[in-house]
N, C-alpha and C. Protein backbone atom coordinates (compact mmCIF):
# COMPACT_ATOMS: atom_id res chain seq x y z
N UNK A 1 -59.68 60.88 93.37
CA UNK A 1 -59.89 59.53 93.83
C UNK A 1 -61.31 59.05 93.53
N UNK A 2 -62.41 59.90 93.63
CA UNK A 2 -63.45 59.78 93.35
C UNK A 2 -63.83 58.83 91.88
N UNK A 3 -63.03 59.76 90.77
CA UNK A 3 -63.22 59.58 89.75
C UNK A 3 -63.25 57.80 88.91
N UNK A 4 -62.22 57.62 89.73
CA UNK A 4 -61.11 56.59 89.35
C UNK A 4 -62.04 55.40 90.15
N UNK A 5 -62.74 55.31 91.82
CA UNK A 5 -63.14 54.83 92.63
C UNK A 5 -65.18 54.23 91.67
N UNK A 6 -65.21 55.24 91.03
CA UNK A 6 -66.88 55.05 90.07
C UNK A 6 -66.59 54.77 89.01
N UNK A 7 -65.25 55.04 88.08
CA UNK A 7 -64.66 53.91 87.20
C UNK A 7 -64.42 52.54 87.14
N UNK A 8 -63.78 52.38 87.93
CA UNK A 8 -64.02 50.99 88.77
C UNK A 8 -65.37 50.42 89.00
N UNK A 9 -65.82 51.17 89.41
CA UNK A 9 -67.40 49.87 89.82
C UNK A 9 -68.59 49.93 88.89
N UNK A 10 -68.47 50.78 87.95
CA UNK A 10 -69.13 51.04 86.62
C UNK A 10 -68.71 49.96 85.85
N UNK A 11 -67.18 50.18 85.17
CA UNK A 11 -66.49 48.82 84.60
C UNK A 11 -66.88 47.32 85.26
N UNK A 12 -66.89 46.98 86.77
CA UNK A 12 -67.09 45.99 87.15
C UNK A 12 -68.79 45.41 86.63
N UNK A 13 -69.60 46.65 86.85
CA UNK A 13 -71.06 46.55 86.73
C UNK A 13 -70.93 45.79 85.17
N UNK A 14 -70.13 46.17 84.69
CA UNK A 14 -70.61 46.15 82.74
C UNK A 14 -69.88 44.79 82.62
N UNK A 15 -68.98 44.12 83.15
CA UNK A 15 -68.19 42.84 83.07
C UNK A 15 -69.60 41.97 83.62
N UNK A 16 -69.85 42.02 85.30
CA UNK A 16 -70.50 41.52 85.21
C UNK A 16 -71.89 40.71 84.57
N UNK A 17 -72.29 42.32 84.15
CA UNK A 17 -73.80 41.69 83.51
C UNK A 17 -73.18 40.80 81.85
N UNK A 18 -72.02 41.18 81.53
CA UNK A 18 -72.13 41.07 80.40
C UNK A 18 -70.99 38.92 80.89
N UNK A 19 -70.70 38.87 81.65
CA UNK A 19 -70.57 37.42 82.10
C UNK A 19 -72.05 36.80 82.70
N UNK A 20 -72.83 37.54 82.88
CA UNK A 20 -74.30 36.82 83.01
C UNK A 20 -75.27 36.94 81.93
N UNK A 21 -74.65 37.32 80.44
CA UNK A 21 -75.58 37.31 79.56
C UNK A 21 -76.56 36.10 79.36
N UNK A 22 -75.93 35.03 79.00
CA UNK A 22 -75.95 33.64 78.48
C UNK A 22 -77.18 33.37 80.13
N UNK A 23 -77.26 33.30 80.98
CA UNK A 23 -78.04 33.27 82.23
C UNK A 23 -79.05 33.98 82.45
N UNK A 24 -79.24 34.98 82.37
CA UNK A 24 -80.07 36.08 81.95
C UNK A 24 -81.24 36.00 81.18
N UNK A 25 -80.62 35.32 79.60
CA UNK A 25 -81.58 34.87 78.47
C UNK A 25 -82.18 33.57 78.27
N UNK A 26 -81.37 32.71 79.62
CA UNK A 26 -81.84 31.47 78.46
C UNK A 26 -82.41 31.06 80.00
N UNK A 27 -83.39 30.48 79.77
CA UNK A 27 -84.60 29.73 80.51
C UNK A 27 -84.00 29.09 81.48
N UNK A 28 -84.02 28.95 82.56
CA UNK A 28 -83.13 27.91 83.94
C UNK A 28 -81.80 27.83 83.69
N UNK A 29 -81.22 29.19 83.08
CA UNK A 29 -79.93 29.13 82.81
C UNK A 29 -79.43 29.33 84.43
N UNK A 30 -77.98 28.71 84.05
CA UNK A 30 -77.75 28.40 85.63
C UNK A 30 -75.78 28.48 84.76
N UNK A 31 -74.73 28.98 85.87
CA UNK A 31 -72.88 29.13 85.55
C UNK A 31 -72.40 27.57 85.23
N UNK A 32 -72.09 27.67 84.10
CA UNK A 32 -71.65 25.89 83.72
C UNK A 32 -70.51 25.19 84.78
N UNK A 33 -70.80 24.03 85.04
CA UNK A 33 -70.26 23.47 85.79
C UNK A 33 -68.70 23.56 85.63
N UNK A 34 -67.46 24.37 86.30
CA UNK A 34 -65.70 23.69 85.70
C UNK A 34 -65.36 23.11 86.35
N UNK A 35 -66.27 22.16 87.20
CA UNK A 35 -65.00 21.54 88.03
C UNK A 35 -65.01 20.28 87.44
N UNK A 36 -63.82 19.21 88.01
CA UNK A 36 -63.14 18.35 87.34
C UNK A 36 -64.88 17.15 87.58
N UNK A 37 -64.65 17.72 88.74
CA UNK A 37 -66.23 16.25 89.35
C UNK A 37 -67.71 16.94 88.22
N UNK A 38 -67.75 17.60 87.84
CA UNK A 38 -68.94 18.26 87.00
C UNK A 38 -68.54 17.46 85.30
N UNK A 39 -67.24 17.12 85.60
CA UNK A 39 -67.28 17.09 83.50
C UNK A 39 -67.11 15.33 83.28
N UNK A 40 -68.01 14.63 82.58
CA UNK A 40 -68.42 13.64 82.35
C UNK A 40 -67.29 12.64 81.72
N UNK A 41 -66.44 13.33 80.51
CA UNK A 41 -65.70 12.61 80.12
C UNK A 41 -64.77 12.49 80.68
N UNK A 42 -63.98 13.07 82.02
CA UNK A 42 -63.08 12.90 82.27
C UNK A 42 -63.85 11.73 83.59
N UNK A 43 -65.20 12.25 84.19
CA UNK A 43 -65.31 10.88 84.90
C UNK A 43 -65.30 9.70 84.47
N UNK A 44 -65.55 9.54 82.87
CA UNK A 44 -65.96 8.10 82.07
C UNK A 44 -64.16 7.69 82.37
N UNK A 45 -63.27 8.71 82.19
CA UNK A 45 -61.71 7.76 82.09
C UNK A 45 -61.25 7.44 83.31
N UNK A 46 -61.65 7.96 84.70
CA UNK A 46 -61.75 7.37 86.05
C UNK A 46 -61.11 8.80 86.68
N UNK A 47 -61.11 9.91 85.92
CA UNK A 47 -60.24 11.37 86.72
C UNK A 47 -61.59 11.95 87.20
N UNK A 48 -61.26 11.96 88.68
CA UNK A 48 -61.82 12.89 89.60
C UNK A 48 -61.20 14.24 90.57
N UNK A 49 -62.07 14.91 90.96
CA UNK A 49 -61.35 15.83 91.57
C UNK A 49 -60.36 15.07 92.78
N UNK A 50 -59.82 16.03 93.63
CA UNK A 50 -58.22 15.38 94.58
C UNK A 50 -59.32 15.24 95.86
N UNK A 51 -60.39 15.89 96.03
CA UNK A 51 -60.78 15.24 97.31
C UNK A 51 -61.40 13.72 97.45
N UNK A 52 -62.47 13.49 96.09
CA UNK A 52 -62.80 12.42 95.52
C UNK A 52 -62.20 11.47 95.27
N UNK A 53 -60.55 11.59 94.72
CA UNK A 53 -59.88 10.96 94.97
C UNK A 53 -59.08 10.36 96.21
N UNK A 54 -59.16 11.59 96.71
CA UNK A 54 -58.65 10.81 98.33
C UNK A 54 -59.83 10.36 99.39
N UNK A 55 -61.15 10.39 99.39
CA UNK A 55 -61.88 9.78 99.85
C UNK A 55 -61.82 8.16 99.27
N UNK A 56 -61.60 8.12 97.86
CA UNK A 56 -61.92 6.83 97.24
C UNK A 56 -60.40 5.97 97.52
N UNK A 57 -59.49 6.83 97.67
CA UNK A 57 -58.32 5.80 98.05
C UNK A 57 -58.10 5.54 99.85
N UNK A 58 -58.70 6.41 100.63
CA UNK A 58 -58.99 6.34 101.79
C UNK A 58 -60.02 5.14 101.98
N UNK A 59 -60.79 4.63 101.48
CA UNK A 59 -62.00 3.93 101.43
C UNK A 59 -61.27 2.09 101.24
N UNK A 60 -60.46 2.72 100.35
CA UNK A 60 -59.70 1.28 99.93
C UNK A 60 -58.92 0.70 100.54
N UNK A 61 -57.99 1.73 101.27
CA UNK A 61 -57.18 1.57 102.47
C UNK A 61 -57.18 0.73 103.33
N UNK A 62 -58.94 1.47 104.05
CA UNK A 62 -59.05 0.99 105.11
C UNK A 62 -60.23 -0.30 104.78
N UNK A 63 -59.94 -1.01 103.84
CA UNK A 63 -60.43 -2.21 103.68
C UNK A 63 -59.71 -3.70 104.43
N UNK A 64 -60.33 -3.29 105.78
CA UNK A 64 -59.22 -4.57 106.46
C UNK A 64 -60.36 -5.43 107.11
N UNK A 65 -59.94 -6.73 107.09
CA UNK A 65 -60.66 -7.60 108.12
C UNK A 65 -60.88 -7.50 109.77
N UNK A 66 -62.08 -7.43 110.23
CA UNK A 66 -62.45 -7.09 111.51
C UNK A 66 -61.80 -8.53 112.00
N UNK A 67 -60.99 -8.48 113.33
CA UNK A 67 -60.38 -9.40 114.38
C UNK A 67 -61.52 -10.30 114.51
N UNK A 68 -61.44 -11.50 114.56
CA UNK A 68 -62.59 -11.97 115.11
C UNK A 68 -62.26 -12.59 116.40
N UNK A 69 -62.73 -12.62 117.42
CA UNK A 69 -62.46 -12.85 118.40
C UNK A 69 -63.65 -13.98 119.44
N UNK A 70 -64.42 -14.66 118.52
CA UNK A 70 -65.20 -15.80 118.91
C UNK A 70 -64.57 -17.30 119.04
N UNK A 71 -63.41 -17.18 119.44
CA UNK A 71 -62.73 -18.51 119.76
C UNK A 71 -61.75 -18.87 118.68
N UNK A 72 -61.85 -18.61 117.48
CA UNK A 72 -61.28 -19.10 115.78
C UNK A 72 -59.63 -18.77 116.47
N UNK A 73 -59.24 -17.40 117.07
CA UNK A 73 -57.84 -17.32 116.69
C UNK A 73 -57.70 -17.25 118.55
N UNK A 74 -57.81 -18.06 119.30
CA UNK A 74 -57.45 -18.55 120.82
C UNK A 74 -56.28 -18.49 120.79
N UNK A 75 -55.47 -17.93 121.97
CA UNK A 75 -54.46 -18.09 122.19
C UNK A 75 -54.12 -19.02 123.44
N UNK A 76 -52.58 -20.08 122.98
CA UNK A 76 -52.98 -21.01 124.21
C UNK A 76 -52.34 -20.60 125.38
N UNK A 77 -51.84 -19.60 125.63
CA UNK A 77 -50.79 -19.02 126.72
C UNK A 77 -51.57 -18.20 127.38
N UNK A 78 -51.21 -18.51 128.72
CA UNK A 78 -51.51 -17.79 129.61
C UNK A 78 -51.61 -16.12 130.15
N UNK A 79 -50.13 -15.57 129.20
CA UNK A 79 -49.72 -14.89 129.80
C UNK A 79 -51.02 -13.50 129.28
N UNK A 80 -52.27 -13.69 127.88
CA UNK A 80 -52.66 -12.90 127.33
C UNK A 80 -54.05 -12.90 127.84
């Protein structure tokens, strides 16, 4: 079990460094952005990620007129 258990985390060691090459070498290298809100051209065609999107259709939603209640819409009945 041993064997198999330092195989494993040897292999992991060597994936890793070798997925942080490109970071490692290059000056303020930093893991490229994949998300949908990180990539430019798909923001230029109006695709955003699903939370972005549901904040921005949530936003639109609730685009309603506040009641106004300074005399404009009086009601003439009593009963209110």
């Amino acid at each position: 079990m041993w064997p198999v258990l330092l195989l494993s985390i040897v292999l992991m060691g060597i994936v890793f460094v070798l997925m942080s090459i490109r970071i490692l070498l290059k000056k303020n290298g930093k893991f490229p952005n994949s998300h949908i809100g990180g990539n430019k051209a798909l923001n230029d065609k109006g695709i955003y990620c699903a939370t972005t999107q549901d904040k921005l259709a949530r936003k639109e939603a609730f685009k309603i007129k506040p009641l106004k209640l300074d005399g404009e819409f009086e009601s003439n009945t009593t009963s209110c």
